[in-house]
PDB file of N, CA and C in Angstrom:
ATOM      1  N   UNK A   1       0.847  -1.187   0.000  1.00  0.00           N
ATOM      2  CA  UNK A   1       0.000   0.000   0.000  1.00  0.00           C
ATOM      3  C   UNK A   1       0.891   1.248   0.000  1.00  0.00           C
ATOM      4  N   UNK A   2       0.680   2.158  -0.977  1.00  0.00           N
ATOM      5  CA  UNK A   2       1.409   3.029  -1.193  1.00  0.00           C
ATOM      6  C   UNK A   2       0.920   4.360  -0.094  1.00  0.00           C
ATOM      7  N   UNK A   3       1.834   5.210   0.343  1.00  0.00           N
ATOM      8  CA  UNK A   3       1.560   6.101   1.095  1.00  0.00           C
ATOM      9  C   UNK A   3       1.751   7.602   0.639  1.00  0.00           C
ATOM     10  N   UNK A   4       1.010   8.595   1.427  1.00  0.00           N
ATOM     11  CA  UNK A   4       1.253   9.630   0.344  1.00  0.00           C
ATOM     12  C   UNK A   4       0.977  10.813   2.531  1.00  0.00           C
ATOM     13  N   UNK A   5       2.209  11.822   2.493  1.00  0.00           N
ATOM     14  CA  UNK A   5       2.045  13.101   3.402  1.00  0.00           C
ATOM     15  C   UNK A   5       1.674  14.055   2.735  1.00  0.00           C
ATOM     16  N   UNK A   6       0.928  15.349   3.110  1.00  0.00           N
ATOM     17  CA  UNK A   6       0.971  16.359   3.078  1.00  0.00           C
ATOM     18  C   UNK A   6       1.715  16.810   3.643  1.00  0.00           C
ATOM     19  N   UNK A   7       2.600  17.818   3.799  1.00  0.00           N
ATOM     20  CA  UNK A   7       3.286  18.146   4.796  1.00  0.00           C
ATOM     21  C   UNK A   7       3.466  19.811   4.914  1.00  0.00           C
ATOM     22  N   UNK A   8       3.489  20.538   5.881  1.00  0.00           N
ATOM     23  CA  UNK A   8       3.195  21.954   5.869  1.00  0.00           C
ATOM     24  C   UNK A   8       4.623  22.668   6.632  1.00  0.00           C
ATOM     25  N   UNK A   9       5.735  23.296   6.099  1.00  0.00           N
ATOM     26  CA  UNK A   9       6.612  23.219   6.793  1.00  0.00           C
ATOM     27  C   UNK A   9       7.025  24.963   6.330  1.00  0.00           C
ATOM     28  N   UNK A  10       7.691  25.566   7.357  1.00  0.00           N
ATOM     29  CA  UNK A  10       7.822  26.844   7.649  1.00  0.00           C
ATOM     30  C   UNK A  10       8.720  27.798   8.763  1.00  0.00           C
ATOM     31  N   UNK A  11       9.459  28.561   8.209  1.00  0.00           N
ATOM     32  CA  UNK A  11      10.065  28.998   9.322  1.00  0.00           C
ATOM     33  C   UNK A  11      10.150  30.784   9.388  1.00  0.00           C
ATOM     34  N   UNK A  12       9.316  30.728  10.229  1.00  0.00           N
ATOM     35  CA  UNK A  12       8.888  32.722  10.419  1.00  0.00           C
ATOM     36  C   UNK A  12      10.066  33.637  10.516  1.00  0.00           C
ATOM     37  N   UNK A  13      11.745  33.459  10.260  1.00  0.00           N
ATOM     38  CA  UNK A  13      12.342  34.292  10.272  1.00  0.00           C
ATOM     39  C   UNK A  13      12.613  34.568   8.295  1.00  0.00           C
ATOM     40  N   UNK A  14      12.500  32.993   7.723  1.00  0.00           N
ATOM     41  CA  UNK A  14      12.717  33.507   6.486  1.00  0.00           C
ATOM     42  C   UNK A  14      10.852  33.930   5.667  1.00  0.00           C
ATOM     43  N   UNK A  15       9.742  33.684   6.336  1.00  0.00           N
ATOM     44  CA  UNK A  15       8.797  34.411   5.784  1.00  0.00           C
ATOM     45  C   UNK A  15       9.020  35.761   6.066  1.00  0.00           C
ATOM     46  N   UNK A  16       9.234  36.611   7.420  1.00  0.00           N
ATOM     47  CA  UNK A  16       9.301  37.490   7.262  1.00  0.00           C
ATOM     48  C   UNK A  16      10.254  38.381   6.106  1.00  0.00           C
ATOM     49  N   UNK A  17      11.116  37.590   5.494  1.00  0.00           N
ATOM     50  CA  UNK A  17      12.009  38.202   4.565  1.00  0.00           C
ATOM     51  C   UNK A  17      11.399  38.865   3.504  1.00  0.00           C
ATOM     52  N   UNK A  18       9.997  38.477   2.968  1.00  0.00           N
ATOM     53  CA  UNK A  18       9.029  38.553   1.820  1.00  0.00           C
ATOM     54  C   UNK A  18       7.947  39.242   2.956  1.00  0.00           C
ATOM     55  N   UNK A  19       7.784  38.918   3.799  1.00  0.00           N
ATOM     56  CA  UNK A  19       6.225  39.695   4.612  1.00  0.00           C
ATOM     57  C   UNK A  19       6.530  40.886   4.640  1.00  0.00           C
ATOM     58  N   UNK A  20       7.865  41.614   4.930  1.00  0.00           N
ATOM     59  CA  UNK A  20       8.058  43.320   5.190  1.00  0.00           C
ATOM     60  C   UNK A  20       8.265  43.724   3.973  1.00  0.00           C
ATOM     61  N   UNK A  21       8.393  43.088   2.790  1.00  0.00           N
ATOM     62  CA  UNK A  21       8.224  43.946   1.351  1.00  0.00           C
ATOM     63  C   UNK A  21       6.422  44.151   0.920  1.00  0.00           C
ATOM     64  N   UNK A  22       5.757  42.558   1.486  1.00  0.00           N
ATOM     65  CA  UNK A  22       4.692  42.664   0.764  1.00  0.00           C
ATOM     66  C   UNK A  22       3.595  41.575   2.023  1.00  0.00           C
ATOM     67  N   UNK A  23       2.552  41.697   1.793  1.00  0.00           N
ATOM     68  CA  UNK A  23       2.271  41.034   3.454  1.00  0.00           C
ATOM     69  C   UNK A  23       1.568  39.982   2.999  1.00  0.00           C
ATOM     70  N   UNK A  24       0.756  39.782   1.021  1.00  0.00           N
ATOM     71  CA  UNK A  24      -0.006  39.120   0.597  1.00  0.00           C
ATOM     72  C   UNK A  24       0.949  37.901   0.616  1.00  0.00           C
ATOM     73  N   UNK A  25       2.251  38.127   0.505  1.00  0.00           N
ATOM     74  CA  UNK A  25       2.749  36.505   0.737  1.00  0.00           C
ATOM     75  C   UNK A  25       2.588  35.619   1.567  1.00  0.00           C
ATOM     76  N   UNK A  26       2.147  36.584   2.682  1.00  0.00           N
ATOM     77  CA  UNK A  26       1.806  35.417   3.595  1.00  0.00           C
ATOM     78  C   UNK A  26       0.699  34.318   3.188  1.00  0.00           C
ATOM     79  N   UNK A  27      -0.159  34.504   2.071  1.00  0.00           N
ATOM     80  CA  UNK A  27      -0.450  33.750   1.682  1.00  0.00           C
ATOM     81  C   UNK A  27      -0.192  31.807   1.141  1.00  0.00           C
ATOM     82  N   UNK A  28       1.114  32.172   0.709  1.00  0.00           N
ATOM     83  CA  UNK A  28       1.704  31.378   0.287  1.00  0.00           C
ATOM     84  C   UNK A  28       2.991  30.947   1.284  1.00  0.00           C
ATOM     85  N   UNK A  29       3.221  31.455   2.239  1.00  0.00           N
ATOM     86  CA  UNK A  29       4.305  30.991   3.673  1.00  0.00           C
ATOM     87  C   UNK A  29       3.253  30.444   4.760  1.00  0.00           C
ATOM     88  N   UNK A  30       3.434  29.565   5.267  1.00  0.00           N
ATOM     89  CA  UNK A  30       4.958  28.505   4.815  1.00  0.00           C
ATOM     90  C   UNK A  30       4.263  27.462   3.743  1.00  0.00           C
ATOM     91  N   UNK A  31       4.990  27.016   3.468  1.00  0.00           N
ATOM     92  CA  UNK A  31       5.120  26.032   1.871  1.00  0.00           C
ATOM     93  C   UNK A  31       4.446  24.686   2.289  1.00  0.00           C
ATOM     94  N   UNK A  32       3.945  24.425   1.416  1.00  0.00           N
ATOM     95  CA  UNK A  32       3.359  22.831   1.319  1.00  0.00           C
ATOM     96  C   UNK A  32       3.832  21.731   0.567  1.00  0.00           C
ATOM     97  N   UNK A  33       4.623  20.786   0.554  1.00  0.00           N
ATOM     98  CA  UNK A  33       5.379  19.779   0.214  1.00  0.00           C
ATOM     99  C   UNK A  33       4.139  18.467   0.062  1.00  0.00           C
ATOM    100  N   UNK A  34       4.483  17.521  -0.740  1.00  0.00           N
ATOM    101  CA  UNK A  34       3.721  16.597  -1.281  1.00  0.00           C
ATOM    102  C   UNK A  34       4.513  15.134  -0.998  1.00  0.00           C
ATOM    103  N   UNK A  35       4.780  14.398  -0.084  1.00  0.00           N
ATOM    104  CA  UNK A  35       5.648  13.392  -0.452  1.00  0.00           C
ATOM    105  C   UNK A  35       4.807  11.566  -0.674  1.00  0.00           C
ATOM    106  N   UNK A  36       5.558  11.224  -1.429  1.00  0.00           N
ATOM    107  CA  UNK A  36       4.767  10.201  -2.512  1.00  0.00           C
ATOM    108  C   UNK A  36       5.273   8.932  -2.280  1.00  0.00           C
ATOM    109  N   UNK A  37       4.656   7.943  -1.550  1.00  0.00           N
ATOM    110  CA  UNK A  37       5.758   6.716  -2.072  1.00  0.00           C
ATOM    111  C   UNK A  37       5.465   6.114  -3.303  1.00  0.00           C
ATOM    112  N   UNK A  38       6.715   5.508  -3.874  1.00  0.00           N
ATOM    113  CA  UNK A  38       6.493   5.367  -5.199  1.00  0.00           C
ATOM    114  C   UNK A  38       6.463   3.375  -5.068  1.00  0.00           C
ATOM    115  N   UNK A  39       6.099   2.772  -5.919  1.00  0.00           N
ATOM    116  CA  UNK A  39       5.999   1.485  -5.687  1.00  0.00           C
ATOM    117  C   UNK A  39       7.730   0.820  -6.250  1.00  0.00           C
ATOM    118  N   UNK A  40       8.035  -0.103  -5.442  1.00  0.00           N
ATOM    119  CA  UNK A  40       8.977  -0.699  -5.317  1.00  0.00           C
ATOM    120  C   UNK A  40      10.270   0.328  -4.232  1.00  0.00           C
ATOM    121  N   UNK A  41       9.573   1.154  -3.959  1.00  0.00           N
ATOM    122  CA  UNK A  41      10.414   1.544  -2.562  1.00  0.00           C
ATOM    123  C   UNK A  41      10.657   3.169  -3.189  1.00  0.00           C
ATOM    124  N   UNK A  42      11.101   3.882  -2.143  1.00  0.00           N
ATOM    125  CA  UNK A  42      11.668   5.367  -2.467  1.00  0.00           C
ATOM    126  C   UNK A  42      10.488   6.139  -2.658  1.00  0.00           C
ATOM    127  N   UNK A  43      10.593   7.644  -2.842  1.00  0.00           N
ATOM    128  CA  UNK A  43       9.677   8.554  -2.616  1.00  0.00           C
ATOM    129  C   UNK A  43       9.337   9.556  -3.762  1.00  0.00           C
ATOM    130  N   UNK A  44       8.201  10.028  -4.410  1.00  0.00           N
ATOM    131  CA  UNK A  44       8.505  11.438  -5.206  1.00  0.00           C
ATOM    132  C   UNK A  44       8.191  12.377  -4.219  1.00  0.00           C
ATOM    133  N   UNK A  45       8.889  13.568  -4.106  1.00  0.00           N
ATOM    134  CA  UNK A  45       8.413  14.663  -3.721  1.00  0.00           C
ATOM    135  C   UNK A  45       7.852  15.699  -4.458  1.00  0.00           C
ATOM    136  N   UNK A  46       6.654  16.697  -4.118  1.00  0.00           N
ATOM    137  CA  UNK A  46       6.238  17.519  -4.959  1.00  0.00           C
ATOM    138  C   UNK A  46       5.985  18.326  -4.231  1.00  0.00           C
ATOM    139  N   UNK A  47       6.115  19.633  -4.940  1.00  0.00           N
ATOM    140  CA  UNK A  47       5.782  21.114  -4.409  1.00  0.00           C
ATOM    141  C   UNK A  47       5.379  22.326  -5.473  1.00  0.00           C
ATOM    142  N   UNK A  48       4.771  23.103  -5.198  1.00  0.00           N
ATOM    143  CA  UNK A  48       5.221  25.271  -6.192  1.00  0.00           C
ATOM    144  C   UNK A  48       6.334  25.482  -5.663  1.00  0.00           C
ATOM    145  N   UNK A  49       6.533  25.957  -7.072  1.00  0.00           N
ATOM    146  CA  UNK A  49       7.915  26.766  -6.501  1.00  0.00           C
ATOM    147  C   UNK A  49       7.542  28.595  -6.188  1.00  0.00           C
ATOM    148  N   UNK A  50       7.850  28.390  -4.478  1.00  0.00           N
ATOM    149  CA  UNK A  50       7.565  29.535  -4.131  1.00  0.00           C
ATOM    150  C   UNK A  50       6.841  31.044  -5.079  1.00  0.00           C
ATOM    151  N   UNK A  51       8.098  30.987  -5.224  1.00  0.00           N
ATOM    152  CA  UNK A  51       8.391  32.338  -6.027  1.00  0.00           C
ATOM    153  C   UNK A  51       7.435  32.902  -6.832  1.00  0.00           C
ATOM    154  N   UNK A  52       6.900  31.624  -7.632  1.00  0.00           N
ATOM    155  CA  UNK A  52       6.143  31.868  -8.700  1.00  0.00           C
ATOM    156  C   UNK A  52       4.557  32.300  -8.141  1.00  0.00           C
ATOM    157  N   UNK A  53       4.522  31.715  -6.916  1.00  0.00           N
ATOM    158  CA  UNK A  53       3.100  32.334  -6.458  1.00  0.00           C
ATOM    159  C   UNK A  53       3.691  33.746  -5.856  1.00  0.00           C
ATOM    160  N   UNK A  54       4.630  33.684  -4.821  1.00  0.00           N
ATOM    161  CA  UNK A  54       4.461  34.556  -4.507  1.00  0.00           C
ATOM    162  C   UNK A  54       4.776  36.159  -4.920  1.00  0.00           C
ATOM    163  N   UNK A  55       5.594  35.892  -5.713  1.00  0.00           N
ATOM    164  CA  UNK A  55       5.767  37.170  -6.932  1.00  0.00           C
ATOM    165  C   UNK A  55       5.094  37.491  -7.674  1.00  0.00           C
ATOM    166  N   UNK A  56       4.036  36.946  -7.852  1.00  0.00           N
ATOM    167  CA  UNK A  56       3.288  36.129  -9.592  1.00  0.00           C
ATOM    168  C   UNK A  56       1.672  37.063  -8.755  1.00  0.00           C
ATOM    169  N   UNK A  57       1.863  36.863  -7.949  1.00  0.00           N
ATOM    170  CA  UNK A  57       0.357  37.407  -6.607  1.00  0.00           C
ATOM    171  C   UNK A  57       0.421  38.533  -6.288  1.00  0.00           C
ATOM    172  N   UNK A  58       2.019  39.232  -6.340  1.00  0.00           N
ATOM    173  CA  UNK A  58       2.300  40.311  -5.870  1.00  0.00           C
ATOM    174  C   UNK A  58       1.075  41.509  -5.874  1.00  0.00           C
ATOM    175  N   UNK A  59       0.318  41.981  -4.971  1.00  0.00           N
ATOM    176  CA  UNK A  59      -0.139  43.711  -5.793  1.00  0.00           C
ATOM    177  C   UNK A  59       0.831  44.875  -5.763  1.00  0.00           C
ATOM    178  N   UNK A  60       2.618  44.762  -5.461  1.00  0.00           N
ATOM    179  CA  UNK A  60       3.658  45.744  -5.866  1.00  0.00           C
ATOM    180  C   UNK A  60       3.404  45.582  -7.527  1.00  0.00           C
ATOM    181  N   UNK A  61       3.651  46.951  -8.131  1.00  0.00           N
ATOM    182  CA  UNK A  61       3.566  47.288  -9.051  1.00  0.00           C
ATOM    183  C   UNK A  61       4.944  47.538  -9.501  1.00  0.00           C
ATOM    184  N   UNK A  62       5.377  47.419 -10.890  1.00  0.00           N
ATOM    185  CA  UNK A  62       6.425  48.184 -11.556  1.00  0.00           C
ATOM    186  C   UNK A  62       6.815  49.185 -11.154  1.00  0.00           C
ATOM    187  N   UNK A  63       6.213  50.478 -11.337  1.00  0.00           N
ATOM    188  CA  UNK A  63       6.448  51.587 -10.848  1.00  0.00           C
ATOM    189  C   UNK A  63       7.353  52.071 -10.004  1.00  0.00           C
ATOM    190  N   UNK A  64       6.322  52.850  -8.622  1.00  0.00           N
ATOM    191  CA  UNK A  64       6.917  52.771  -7.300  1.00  0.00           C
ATOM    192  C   UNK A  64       7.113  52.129  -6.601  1.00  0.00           C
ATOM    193  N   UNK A  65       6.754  50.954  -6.646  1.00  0.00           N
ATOM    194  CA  UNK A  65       7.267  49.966  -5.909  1.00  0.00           C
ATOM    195  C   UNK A  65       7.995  48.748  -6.485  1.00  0.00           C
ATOM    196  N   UNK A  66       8.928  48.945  -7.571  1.00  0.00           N
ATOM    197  CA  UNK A  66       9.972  48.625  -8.081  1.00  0.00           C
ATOM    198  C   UNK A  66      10.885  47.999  -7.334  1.00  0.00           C
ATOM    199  N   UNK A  67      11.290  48.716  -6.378  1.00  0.00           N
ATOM    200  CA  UNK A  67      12.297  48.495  -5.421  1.00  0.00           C
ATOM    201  C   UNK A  67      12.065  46.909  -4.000  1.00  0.00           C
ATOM    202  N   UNK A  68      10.794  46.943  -4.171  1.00  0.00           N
ATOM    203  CA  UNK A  68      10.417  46.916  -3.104  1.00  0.00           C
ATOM    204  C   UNK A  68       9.821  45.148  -3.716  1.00  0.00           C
ATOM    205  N   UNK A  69       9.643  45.058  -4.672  1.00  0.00           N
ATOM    206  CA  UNK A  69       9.221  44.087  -5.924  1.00  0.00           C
ATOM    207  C   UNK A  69      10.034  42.876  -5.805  1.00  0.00           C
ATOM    208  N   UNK A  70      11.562  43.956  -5.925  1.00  0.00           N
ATOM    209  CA  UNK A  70      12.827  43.600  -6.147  1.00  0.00           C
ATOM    210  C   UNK A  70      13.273  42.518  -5.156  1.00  0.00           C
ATOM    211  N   UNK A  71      13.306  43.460  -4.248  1.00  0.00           N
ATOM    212  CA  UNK A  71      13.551  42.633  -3.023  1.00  0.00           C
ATOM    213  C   UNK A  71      12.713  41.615  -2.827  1.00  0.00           C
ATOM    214  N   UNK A  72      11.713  41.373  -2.687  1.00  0.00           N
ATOM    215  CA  UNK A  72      10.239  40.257  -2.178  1.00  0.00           C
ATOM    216  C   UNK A  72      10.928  39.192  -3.418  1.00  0.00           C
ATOM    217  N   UNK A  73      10.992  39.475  -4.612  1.00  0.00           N
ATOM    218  CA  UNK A  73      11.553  38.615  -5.703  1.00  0.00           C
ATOM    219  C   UNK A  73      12.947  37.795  -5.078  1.00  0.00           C
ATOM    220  N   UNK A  74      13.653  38.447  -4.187  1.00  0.00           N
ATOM    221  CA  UNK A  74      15.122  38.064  -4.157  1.00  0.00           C
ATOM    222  C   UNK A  74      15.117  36.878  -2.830  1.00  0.00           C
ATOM    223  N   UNK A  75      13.831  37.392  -2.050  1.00  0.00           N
ATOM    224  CA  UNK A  75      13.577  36.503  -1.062  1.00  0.00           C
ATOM    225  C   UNK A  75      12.891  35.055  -1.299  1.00  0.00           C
ATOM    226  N   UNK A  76      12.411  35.842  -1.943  1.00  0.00           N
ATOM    227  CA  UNK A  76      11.860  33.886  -2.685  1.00  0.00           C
ATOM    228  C   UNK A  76      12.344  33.418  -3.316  1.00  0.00           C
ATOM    229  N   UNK A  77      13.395  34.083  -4.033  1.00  0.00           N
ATOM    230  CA  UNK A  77      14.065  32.541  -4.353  1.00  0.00           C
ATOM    231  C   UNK A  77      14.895  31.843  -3.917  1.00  0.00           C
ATOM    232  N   UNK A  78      15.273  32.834  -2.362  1.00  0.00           N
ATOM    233  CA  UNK A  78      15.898  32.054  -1.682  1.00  0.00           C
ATOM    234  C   UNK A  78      15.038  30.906  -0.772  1.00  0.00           C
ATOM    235  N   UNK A  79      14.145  30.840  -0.664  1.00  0.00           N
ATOM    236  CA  UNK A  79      12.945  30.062  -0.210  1.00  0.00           C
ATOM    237  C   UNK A  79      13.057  29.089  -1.441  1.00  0.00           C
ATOM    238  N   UNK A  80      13.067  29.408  -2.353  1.00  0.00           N
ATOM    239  CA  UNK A  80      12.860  28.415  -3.601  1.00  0.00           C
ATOM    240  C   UNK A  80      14.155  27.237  -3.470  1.00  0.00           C
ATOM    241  N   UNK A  81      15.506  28.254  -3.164  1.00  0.00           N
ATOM    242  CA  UNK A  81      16.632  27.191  -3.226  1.00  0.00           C
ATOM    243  C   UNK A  81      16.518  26.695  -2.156  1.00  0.00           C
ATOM    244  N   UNK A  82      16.632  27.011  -0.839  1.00  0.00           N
ATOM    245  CA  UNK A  82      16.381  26.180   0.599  1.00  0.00           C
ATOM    246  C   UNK A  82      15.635  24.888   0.239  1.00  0.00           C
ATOM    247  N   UNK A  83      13.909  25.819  -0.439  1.00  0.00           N
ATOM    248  CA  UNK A  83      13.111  24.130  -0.378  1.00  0.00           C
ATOM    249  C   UNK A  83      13.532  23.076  -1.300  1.00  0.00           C
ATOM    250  N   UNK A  84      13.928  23.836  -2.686  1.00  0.00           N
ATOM    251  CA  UNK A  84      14.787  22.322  -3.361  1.00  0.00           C
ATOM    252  C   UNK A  84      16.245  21.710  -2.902  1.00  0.00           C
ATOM    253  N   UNK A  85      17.116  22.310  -2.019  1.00  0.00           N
ATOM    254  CA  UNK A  85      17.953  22.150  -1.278  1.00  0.00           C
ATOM    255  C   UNK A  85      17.220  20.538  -0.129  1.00  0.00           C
ATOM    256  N   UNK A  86      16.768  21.185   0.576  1.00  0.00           N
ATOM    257  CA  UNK A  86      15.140  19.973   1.370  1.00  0.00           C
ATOM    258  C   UNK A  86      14.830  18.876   0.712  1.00  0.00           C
ATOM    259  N   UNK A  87      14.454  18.923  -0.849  1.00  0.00           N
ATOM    260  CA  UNK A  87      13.483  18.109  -1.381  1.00  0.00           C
ATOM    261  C   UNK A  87      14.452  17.005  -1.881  1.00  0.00           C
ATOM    262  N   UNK A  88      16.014  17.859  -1.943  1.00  0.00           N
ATOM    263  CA  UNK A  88      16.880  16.728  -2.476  1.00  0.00           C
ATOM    264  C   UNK A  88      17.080  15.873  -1.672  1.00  0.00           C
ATOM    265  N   UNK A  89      17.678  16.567  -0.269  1.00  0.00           N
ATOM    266  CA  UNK A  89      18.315  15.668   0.907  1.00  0.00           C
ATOM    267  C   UNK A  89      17.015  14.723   1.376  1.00  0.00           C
ATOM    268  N   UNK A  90      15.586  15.298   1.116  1.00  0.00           N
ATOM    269  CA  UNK A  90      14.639  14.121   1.337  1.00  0.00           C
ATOM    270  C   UNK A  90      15.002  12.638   0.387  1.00  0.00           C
TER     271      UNK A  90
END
């Protein structure tokens, strides 16, 4: 019988990295991971990659809040490398 987690995993010093540019990310912090057993042993893991929601959701605009875009962008993808960093060592 094959098994399957949800798993909900998160750590409030690197959400806040993206919450003080933009607060709608909190939407998408902390991350939800998918892990799969696969038949004849071993696991798939699945996830979003951060970023893409949470940049992709943004209401910062081009404009004036360019800067501010910038940054929220730079934080997720460090969220992005951490969690595939995670998904490998899983």
């Amino acid at each position: 019988r094959l098994q399957c987690r949800r798993i909900i995993l998160g750590n409030p010093l690197i959400a806040v990295t993206m919450l003080k540019h933009d607060m709608n990310a909190g939407l998408f912090v902390p991350v939800e991971v998918l892990v799969r057993g696969i038949e004849g042993g071993g696991c798939e893991v699945g996830y979003v990659v951060p970023s893409s929601l949470i940049v992709g959701s943004s209401k910062l605009d081009e404009g004036s809040d360019s800067n501010r875009k910038g940054e929220l962008k730079k934080a997720a993808e460090m969220l992005d490398r951490k969690l595939k960093a995670l998904c490998r060592w899983i």
